[in-house]
C-alpha atoms as a PDB file:
ATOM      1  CA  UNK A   1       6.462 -15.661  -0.051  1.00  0.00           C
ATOM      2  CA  UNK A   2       3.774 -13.300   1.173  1.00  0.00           C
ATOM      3  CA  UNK A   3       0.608 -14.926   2.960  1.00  0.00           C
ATOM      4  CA  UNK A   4      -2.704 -14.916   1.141  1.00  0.00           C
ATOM      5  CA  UNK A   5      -4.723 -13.811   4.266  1.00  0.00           C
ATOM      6  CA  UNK A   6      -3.509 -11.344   7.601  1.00  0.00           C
ATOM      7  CA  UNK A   7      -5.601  -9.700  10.150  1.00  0.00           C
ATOM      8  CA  UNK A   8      -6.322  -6.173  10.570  1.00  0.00           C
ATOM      9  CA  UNK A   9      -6.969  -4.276  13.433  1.00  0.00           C
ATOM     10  CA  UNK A  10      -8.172  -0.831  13.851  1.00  0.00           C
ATOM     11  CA  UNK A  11      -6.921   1.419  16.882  1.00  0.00           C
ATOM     12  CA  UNK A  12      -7.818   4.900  15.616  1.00  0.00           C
ATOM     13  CA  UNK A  13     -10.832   5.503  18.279  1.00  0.00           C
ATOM     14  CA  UNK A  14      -8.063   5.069  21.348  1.00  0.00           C
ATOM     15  CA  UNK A  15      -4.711   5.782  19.422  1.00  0.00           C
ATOM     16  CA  UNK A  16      -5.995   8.314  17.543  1.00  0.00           C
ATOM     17  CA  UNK A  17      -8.407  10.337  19.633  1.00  0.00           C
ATOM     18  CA  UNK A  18      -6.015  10.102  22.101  1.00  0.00           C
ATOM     19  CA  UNK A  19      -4.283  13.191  21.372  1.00  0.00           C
ATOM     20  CA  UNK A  20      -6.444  15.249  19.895  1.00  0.00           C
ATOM     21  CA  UNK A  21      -7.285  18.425  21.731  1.00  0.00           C
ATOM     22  CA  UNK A  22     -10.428  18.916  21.549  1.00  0.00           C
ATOM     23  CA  UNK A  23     -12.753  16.340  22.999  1.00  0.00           C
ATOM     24  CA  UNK A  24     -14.655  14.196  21.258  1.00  0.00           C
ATOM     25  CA  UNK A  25     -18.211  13.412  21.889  1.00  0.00           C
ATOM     26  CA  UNK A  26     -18.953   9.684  23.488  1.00  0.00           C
ATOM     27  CA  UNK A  27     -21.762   9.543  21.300  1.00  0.00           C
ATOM     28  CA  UNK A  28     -19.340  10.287  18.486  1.00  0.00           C
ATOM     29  CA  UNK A  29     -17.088   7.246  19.671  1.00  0.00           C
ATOM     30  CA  UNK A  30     -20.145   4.583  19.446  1.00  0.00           C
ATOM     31  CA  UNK A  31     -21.288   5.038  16.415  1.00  0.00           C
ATOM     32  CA  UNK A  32     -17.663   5.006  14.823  1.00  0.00           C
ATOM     33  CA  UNK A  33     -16.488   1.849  16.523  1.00  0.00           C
ATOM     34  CA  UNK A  34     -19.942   0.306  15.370  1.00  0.00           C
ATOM     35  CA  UNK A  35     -19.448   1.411  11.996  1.00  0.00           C
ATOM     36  CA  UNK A  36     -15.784   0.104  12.246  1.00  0.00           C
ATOM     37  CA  UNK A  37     -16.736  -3.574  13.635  1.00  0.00           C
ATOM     38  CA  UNK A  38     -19.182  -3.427  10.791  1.00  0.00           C
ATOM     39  CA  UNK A  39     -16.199  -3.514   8.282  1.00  0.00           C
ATOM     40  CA  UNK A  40     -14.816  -6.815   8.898  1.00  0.00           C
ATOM     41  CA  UNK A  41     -11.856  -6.145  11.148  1.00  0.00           C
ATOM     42  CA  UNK A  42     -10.449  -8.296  13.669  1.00  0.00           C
ATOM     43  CA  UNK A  43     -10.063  -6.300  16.448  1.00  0.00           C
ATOM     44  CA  UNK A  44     -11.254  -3.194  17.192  1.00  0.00           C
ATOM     45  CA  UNK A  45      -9.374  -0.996  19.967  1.00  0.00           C
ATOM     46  CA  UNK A  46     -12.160   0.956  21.689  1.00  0.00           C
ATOM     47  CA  UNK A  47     -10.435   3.108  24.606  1.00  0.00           C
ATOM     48  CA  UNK A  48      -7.673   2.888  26.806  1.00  0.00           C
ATOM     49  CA  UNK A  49      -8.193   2.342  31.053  1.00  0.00           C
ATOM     50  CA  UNK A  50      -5.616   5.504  31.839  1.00  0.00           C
ATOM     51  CA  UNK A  51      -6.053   8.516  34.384  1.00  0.00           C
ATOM     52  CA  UNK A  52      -7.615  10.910  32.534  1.00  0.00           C
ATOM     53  CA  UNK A  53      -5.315  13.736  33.771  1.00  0.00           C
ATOM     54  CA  UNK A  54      -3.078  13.069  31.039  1.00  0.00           C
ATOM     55  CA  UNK A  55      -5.197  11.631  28.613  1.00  0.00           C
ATOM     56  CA  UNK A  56      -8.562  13.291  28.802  1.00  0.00           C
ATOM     57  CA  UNK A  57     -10.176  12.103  25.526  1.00  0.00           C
ATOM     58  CA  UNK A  58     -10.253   8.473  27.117  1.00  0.00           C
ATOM     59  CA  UNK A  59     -12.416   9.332  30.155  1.00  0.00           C
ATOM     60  CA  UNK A  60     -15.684   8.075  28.709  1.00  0.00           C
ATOM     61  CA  UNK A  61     -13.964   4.683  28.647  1.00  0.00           C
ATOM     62  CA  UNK A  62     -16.864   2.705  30.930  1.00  0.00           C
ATOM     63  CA  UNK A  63     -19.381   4.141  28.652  1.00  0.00           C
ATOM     64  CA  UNK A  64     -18.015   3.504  25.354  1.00  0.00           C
ATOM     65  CA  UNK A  65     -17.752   0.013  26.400  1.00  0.00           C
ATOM     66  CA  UNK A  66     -20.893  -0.604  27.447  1.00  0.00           C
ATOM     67  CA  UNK A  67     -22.689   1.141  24.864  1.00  0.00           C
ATOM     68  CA  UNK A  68     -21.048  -0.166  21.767  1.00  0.00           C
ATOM     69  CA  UNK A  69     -22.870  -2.885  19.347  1.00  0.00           C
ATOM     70  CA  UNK A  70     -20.879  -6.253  19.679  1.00  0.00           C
ATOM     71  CA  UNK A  71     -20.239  -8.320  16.452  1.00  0.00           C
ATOM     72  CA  UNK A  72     -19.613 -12.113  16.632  1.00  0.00           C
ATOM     73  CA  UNK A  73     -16.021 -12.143  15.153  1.00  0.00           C
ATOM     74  CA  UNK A  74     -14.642  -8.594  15.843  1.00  0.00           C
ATOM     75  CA  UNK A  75     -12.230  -8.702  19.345  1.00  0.00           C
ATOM     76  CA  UNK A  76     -12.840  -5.337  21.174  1.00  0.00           C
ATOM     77  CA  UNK A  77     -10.088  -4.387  23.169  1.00  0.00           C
ATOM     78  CA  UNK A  78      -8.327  -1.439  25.249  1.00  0.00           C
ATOM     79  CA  UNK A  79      -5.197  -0.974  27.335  1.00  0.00           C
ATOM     80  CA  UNK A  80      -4.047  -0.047  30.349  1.00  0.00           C
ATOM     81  CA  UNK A  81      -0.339   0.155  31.658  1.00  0.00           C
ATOM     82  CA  UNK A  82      -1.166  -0.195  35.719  1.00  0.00           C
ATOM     83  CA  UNK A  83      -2.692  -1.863  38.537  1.00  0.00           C
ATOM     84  CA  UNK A  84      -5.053   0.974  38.703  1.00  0.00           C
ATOM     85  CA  UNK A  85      -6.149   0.508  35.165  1.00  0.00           C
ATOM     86  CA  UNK A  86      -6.771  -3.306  35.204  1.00  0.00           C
ATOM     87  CA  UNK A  87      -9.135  -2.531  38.235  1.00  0.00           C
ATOM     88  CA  UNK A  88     -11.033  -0.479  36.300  1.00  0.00           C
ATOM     89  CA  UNK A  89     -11.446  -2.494  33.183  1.00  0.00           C
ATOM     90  CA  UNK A  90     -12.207  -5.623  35.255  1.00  0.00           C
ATOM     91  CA  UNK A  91     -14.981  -3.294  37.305  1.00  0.00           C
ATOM     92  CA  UNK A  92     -16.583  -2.171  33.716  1.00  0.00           C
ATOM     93  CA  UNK A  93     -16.331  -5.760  32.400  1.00  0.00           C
ATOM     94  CA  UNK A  94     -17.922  -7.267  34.841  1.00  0.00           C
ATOM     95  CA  UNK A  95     -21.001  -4.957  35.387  1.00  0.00           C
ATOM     96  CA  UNK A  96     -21.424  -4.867  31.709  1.00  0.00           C
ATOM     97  CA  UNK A  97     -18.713  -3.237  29.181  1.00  0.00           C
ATOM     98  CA  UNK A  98     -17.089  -7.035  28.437  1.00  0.00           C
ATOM     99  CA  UNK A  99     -13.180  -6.780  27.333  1.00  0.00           C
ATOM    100  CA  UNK A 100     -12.060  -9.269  25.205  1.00  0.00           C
ATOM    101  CA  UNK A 101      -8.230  -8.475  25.010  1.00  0.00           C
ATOM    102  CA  UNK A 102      -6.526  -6.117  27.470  1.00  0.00           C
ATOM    103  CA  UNK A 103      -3.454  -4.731  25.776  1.00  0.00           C
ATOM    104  CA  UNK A 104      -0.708  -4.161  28.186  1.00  0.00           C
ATOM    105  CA  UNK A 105       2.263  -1.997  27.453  1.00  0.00           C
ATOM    106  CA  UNK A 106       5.662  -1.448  28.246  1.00  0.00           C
ATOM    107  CA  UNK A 107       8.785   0.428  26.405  1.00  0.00           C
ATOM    108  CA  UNK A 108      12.137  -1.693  25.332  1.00  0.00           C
ATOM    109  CA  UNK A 109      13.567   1.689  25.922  1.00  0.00           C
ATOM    110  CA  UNK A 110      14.088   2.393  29.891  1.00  0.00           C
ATOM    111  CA  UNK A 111      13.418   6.465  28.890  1.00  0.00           C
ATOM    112  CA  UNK A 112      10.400   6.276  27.226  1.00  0.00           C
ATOM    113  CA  UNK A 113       8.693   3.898  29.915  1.00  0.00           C
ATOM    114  CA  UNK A 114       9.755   6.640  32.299  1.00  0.00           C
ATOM    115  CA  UNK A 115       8.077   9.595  30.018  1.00  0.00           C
ATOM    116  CA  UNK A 116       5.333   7.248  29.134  1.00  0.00           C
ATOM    117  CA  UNK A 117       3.817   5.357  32.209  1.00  0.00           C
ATOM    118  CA  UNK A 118       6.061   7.158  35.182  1.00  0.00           C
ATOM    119  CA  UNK A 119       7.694   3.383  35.803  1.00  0.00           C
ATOM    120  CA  UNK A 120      10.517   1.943  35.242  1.00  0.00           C
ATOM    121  CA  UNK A 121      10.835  -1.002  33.288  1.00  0.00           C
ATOM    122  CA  UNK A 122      11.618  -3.415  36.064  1.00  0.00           C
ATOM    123  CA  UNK A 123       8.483  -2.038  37.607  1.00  0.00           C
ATOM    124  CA  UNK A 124       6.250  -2.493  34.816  1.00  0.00           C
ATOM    125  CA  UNK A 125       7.121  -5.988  34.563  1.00  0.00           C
ATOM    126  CA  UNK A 126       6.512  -5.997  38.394  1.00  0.00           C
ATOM    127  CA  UNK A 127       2.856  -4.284  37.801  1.00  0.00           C
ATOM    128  CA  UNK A 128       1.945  -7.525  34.794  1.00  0.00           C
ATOM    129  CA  UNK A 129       2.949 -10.279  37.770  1.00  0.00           C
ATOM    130  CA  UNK A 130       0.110  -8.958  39.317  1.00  0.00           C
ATOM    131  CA  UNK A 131      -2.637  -8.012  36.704  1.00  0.00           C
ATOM    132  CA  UNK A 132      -2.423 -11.139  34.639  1.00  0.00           C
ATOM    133  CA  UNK A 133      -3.630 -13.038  37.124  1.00  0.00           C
ATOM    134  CA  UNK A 134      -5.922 -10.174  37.713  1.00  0.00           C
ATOM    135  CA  UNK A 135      -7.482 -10.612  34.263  1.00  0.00           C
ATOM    136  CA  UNK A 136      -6.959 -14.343  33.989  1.00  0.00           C
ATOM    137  CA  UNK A 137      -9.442 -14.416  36.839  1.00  0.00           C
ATOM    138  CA  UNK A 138     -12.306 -12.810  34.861  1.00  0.00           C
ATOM    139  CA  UNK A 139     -11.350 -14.344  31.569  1.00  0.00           C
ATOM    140  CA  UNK A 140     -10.439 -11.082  29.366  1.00  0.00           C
ATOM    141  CA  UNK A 141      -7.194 -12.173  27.372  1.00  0.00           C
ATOM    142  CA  UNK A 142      -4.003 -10.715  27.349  1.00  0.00           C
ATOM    143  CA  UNK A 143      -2.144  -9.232  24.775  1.00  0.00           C
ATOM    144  CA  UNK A 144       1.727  -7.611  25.759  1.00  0.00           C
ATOM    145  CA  UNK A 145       3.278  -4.533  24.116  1.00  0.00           C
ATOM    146  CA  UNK A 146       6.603  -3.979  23.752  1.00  0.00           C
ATOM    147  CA  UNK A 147       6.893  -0.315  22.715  1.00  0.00           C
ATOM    148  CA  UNK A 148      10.073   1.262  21.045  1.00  0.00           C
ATOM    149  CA  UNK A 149      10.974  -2.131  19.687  1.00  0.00           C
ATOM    150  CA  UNK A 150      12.420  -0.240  16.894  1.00  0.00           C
ATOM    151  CA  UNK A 151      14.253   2.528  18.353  1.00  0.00           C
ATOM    152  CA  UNK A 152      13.747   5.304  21.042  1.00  0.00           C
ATOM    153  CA  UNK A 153      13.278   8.959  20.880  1.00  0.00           C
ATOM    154  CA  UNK A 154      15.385   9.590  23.395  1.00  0.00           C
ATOM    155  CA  UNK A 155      17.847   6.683  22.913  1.00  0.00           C
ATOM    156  CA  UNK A 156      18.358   5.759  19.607  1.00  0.00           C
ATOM    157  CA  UNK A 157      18.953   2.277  18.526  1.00  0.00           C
ATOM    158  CA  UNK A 158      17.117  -0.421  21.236  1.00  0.00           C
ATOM    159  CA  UNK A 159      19.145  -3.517  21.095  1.00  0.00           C
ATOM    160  CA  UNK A 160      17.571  -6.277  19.713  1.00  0.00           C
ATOM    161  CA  UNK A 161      18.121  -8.524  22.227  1.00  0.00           C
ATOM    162  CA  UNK A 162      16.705  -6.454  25.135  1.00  0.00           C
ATOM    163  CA  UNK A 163      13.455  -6.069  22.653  1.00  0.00           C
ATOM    164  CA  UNK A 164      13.355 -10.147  22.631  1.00  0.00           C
ATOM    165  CA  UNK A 165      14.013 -10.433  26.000  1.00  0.00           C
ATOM    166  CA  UNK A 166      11.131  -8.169  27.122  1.00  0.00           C
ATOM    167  CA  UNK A 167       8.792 -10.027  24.930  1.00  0.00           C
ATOM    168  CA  UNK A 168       9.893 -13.374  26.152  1.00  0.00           C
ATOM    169  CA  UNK A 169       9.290 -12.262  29.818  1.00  0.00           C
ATOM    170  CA  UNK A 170       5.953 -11.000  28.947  1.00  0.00           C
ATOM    171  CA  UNK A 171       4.918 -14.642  27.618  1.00  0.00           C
ATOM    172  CA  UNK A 172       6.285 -15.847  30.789  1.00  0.00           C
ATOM    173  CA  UNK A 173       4.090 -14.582  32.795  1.00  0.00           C
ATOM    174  CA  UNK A 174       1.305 -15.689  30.508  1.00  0.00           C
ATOM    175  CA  UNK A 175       0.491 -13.304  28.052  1.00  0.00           C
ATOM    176  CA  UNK A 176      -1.527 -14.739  25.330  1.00  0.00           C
ATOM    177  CA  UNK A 177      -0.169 -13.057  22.522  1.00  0.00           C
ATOM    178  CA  UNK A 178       2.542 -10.107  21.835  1.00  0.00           C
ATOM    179  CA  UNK A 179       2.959  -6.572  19.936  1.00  0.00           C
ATOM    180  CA  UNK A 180       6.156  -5.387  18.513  1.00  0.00           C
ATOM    181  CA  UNK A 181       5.483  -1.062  18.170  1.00  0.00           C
ATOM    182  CA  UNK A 182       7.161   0.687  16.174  1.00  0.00           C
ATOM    183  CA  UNK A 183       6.502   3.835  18.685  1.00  0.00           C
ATOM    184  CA  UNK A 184       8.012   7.161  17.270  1.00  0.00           C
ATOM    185  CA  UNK A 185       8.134   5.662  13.186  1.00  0.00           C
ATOM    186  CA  UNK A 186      11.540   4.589  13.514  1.00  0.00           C
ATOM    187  CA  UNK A 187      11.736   1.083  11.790  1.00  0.00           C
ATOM    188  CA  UNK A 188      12.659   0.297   8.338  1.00  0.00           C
ATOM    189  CA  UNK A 189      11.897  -2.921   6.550  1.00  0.00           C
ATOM    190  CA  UNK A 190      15.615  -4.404   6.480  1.00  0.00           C
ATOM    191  CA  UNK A 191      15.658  -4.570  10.385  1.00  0.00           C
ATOM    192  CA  UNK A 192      11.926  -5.559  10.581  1.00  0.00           C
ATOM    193  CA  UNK A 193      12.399  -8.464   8.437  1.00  0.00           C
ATOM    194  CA  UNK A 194      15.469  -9.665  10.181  1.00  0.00           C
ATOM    195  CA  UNK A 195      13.733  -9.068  13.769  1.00  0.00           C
ATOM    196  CA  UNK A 196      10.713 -10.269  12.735  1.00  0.00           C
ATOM    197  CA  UNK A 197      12.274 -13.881  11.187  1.00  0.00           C
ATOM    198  CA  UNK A 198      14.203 -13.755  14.492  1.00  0.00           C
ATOM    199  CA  UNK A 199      10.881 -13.971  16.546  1.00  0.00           C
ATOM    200  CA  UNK A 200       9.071 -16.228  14.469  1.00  0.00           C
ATOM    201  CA  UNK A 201      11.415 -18.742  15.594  1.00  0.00           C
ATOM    202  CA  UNK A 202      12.063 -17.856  19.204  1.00  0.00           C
ATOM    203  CA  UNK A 203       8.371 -17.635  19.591  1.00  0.00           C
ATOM    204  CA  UNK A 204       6.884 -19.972  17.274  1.00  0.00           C
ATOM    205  CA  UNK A 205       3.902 -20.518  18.899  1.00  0.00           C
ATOM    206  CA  UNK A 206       3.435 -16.606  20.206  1.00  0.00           C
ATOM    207  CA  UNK A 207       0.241 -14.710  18.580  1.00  0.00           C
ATOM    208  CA  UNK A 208       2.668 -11.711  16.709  1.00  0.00           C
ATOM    209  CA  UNK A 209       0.946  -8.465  15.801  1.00  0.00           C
ATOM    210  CA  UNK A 210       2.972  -4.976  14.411  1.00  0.00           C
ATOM    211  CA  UNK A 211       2.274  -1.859  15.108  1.00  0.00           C
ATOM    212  CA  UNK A 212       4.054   0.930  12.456  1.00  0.00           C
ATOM    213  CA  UNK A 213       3.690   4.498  12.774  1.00  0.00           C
ATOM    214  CA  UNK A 214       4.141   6.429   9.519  1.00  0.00           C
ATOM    215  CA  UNK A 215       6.318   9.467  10.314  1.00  0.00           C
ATOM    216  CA  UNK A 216       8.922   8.853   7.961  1.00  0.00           C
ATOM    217  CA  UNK A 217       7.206   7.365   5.065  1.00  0.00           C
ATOM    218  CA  UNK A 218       8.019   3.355   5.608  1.00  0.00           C
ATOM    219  CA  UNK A 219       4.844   2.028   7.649  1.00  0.00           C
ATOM    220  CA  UNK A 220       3.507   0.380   4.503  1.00  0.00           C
ATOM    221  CA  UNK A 221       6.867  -0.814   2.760  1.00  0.00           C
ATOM    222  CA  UNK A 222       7.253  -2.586   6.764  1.00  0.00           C
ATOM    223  CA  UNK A 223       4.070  -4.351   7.018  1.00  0.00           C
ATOM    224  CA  UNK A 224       5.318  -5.585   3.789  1.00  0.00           C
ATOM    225  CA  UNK A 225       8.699  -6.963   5.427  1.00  0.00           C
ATOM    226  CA  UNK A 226       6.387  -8.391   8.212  1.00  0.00           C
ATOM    227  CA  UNK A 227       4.682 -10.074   6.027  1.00  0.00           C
ATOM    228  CA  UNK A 228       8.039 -11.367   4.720  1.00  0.00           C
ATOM    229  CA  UNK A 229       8.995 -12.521   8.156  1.00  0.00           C
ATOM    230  CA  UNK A 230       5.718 -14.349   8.516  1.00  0.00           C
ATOM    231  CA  UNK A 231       3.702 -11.863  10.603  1.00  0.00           C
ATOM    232  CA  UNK A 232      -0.341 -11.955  10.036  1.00  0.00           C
ATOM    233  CA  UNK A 233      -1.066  -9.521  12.618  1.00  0.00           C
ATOM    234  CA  UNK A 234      -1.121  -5.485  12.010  1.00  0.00           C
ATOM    235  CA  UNK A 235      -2.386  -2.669  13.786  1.00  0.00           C
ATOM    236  CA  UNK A 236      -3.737   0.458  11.913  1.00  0.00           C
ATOM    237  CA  UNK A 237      -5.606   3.773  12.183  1.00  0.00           C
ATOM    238  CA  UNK A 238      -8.766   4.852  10.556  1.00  0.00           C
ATOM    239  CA  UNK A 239      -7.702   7.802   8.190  1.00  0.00           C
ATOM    240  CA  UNK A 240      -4.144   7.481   9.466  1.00  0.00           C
ATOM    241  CA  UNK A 241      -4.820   9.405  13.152  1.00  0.00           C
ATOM    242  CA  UNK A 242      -2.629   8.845  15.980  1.00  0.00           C
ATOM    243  CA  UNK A 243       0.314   9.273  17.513  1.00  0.00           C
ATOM    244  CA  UNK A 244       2.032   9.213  21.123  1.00  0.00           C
ATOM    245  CA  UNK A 245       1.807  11.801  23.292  1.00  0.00           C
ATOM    246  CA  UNK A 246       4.716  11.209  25.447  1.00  0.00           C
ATOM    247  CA  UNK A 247       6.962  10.580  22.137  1.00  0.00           C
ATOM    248  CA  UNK A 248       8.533  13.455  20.755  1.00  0.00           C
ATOM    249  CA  UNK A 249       7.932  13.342  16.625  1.00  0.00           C
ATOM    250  CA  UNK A 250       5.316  10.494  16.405  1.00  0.00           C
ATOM    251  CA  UNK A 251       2.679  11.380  14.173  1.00  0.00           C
ATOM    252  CA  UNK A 252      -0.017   8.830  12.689  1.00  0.00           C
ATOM    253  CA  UNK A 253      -0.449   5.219  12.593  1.00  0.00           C
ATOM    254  CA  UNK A 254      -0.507   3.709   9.692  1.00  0.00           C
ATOM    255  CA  UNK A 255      -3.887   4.261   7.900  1.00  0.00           C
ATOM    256  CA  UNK A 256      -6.134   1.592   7.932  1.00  0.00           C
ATOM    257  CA  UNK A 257      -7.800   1.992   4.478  1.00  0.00           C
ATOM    258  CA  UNK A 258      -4.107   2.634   2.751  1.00  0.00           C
ATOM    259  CA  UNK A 259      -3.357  -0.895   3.927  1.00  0.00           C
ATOM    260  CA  UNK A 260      -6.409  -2.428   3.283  1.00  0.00           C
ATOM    261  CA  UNK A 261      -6.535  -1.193  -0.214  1.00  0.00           C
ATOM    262  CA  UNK A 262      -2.422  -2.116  -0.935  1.00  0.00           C
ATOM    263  CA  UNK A 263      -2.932  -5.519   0.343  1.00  0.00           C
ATOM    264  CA  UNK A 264      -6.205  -6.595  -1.364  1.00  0.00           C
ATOM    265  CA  UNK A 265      -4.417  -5.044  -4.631  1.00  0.00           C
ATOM    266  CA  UNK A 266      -1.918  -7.455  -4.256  1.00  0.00           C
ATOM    267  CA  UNK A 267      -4.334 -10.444  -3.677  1.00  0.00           C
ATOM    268  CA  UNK A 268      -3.802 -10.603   0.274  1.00  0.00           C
ATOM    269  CA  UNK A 269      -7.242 -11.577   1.634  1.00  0.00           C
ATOM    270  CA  UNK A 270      -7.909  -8.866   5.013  1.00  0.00           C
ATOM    271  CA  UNK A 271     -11.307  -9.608   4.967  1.00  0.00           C
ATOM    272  CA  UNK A 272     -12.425  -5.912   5.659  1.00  0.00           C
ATOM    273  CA  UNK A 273     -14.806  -4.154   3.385  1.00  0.00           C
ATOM    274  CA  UNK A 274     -13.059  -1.071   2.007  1.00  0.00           C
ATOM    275  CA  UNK A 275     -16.355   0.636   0.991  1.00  0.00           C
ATOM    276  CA  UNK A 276     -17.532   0.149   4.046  1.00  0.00           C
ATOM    277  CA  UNK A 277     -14.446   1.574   5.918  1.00  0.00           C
ATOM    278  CA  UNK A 278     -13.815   4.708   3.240  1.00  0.00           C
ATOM    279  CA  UNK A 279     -17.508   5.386   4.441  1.00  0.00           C
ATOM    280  CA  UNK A 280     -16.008   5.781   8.335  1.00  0.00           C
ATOM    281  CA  UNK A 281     -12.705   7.652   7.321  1.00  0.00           C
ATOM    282  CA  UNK A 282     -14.450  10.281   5.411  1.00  0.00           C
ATOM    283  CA  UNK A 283     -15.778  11.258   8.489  1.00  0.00           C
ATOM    284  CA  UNK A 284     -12.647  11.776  10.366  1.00  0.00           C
ATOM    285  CA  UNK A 285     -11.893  15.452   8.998  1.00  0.00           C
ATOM    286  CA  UNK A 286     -14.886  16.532   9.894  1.00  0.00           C
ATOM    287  CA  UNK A 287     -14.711  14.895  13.953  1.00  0.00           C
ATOM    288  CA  UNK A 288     -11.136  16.046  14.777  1.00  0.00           C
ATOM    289  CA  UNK A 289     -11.150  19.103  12.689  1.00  0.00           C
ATOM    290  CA  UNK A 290      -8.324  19.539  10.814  1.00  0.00           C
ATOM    291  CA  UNK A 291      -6.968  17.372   7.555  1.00  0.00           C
ATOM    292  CA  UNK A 292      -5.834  13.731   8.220  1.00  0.00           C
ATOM    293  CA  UNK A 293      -2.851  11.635   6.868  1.00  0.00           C
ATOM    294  CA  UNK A 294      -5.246   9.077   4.849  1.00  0.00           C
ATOM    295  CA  UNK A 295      -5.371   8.570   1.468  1.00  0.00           C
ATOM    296  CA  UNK A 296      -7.236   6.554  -0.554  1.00  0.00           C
ATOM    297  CA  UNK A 297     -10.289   8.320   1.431  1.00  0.00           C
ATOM    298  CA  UNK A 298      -8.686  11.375  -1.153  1.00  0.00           C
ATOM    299  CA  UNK A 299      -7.898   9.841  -3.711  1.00  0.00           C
ATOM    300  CA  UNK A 300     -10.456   6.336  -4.253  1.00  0.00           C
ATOM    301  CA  UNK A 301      -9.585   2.904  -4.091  1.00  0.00           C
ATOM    302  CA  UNK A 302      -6.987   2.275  -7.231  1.00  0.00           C
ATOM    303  CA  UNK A 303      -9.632   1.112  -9.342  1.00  0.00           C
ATOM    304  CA  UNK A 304     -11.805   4.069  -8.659  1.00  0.00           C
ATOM    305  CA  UNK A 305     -12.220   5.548 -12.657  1.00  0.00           C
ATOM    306  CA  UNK A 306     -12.382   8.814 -13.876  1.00  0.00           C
ATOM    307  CA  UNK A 307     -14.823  10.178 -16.743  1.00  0.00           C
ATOM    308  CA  UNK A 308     -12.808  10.247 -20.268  1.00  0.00           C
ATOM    309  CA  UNK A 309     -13.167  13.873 -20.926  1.00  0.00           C
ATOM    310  CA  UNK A 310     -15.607  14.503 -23.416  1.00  0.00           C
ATOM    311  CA  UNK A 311     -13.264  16.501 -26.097  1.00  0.00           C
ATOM    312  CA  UNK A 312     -10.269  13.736 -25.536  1.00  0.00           C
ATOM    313  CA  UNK A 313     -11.241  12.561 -29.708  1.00  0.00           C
ATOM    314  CA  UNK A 314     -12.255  16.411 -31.383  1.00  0.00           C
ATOM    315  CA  UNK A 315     -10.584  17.565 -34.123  1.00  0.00           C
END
C-alpha cells in the first residue's frame, strides 16, 4: 500500500550545478534556493564543503550559506566527504551560514570511493569517527550516504550485504539518518523493493531517504518501489540536472517537478507547490545553457488544458 504523504528534497543547486562547466553566478544560487524553500520542500541541498579544484562551481559555498533566506520548516543542508570539509562547514556555521544536516558520503563500491573522494573505504569510515563528533559538537545533524548502493560503474553488481553493512556502521557511529544512492542510474524497482523491505526492518528506527538518478529511464517507476518498501524520503533535482562527475554515464537526478506532479496525481500528499516550483525550473535552461531533462516544465502539469480548436465542429 503506498503512503498518503513522503518528503521531498531538492539537490539540484549542489548536485546539479556541480558539473556544469560554466560557472554559475552566487547571486544566481540565492535567489534559486530561496525560490526553492519557498515551494514547500523539506530539505533543500544548498552546496557541497569540497576543494574547489575539482569541483569549482561549489566555491561560493560560505556565501551561499550565509546569504540565503531561511524558512521555518525547510532543512538546508550540504556535504562534505573529509575532515577538511567538516572544518569548513563548522567555521561557516558558526560565524553565520547555520547547517542543519551535513550529508556525509561514502561508496558501497571500494572503486568508486577511490575515483570519488581519493579514500578508501576503510578510510572514509575512519574520516566519520572523527567528524561526527565534530558536528555533534556544534549541533548540525548528520545524515550518511551510501553511494553505489545499487551497482558500480566500475564493478557491477554491489552485494547487498556490504551495502547494509556500510549503512549499519554509519548509524553506529551516530548518524542521524541514512541515504541509499542510486549513483550511476543503475537500480531497478524489483531489487529496490526487496532492498528497501530489507532495511526497513534492519533499521526500523533509521530516517531512510533515496536518491535515483534517471539514466536509464527507471528513477520514477523506483521511487514508486520505495514507496512500496515503506520509504518517505526522496531526493530530486530541479528540472532533472545533475549527475556525478567522477561516475562514468551518470546523467540527471531525478526531476523534482516530474515527481512532484506523478505523486500528487496519484493522491500522495508532498506538500510542495508545483506552480511554484515549474516557476524555478523554467529558469534552468536559461542558467546552465543548454536543454534540461525535465518535463512537465515542457509539457504542463497533466491537467494543464489545451484550447479545443476552433473548426473541431465545421461542416
Amino acid at each position: 500500500m503506498l503512503k498518503k504523504k513522503v518528503r521531498i528534497n531538492d539537490v539540484g543547486v549542489r548536485d546539479g550545478f556541480q558539473i556544469e562547466k560554466n560557472i554559475i553566478p552566487t547571486e544566481t544560487k540565492i535567489a534559486l534556493i530561496d525560490q526553492l524553500t519557498a515551494t514547500g520542500l523539506a530539505l533543500v541541498e544548498a552546496t557541497s564543503f569540497v576543494h574547489p579544484k575539482f569541483v569549482p562551481n561549489m566555491a561560493d559555498a560560505e556565501i551561499v550559506l550565509r546569504e540565503i533566506q531561511r524558512r521555518p520548516g525547510v532543512t538546508i543542508s550540504a556535504i562534505t566527504p573529509n575532515i577538511r570539509g567538516m572544518e569548513r562547514a563548522i567555521a561557516c556555521h558558526t560565524s553565520g551560514g547555520r547547517i542543519d544536516e551535513m550529508n556525509l558520503f561514502m561508496s558501497a563500491s571500494e572503486t568508486h570511493n577511490r575515483a570519488n573522494v581519493k579514500r578508501s573505504t576503510d578510510e572514509s569510515l575512519a574520516d566519520f569517527k572523527i567528524m561526527v563528533p565534530m558536528a555533534e559538537s556544534v549541533g548540525i545533524r548528520l545524515n550518511g550516504c551510501v553511494s553505489t548502493s545499487f551497482g558500480c560503474p566500475f564493478e557491477g553488481a554491489v552485494d547487498e550485504g556490504r551495502v547494509m553493512a556500510f549503512a549499519e556502521k554509519l548509524l553506529e557511529l551516530g548518524f542521524d539518518g541514512l541515504t541509499f544512492a542510486d549513483t550511476t542510474g543503475m537500480a531497478n524497482p524489483a531489487q529496490v523493493e526487496r532492498m528497501m523491505t530489507n532495511a526497513r526492518v534492519r533499521f526500523p528506527s533509521a530516517d531512510i531517504t533515496l536518491h535515483f538518478h534517471n539514466t536509464r529511464g527507471m528513477g520514477l517507476a523506483n521511487v514508486l518501489a520505495g514507496i512500496r518498501a515503506g520509504i518517505d524520503s526522496y531526493d530530486a533535482s530541479l528540472a532533472g540536472l545533475g549527475g556525478c562527475p567522477f561516475a562514468p554515464g551518470a546523467t540527471g537526478n531525478i526531476c523534482t517537478e516530474d515527481l512532484v506532479n506523478m505523486l500528487e496525481d496519484m493522491g500522495i500528499d508532498t506538500g510542495v507547490n508545483l506552480d511554484l516550483l515549474l516557476a524555478a525550473a523554467v529558469k534552468i535552461p536559461g542558467i546552465v545553457g543548454h536543454d534540461v531533462p525535465g518535463q512537465v516544465m515542457k509539457a504542463g502539469r497533466t491537467m494543464h488544458l489545451h484550447p479545443v480548436p476552433e473548426k473541431l465542429y465545421e461542416a
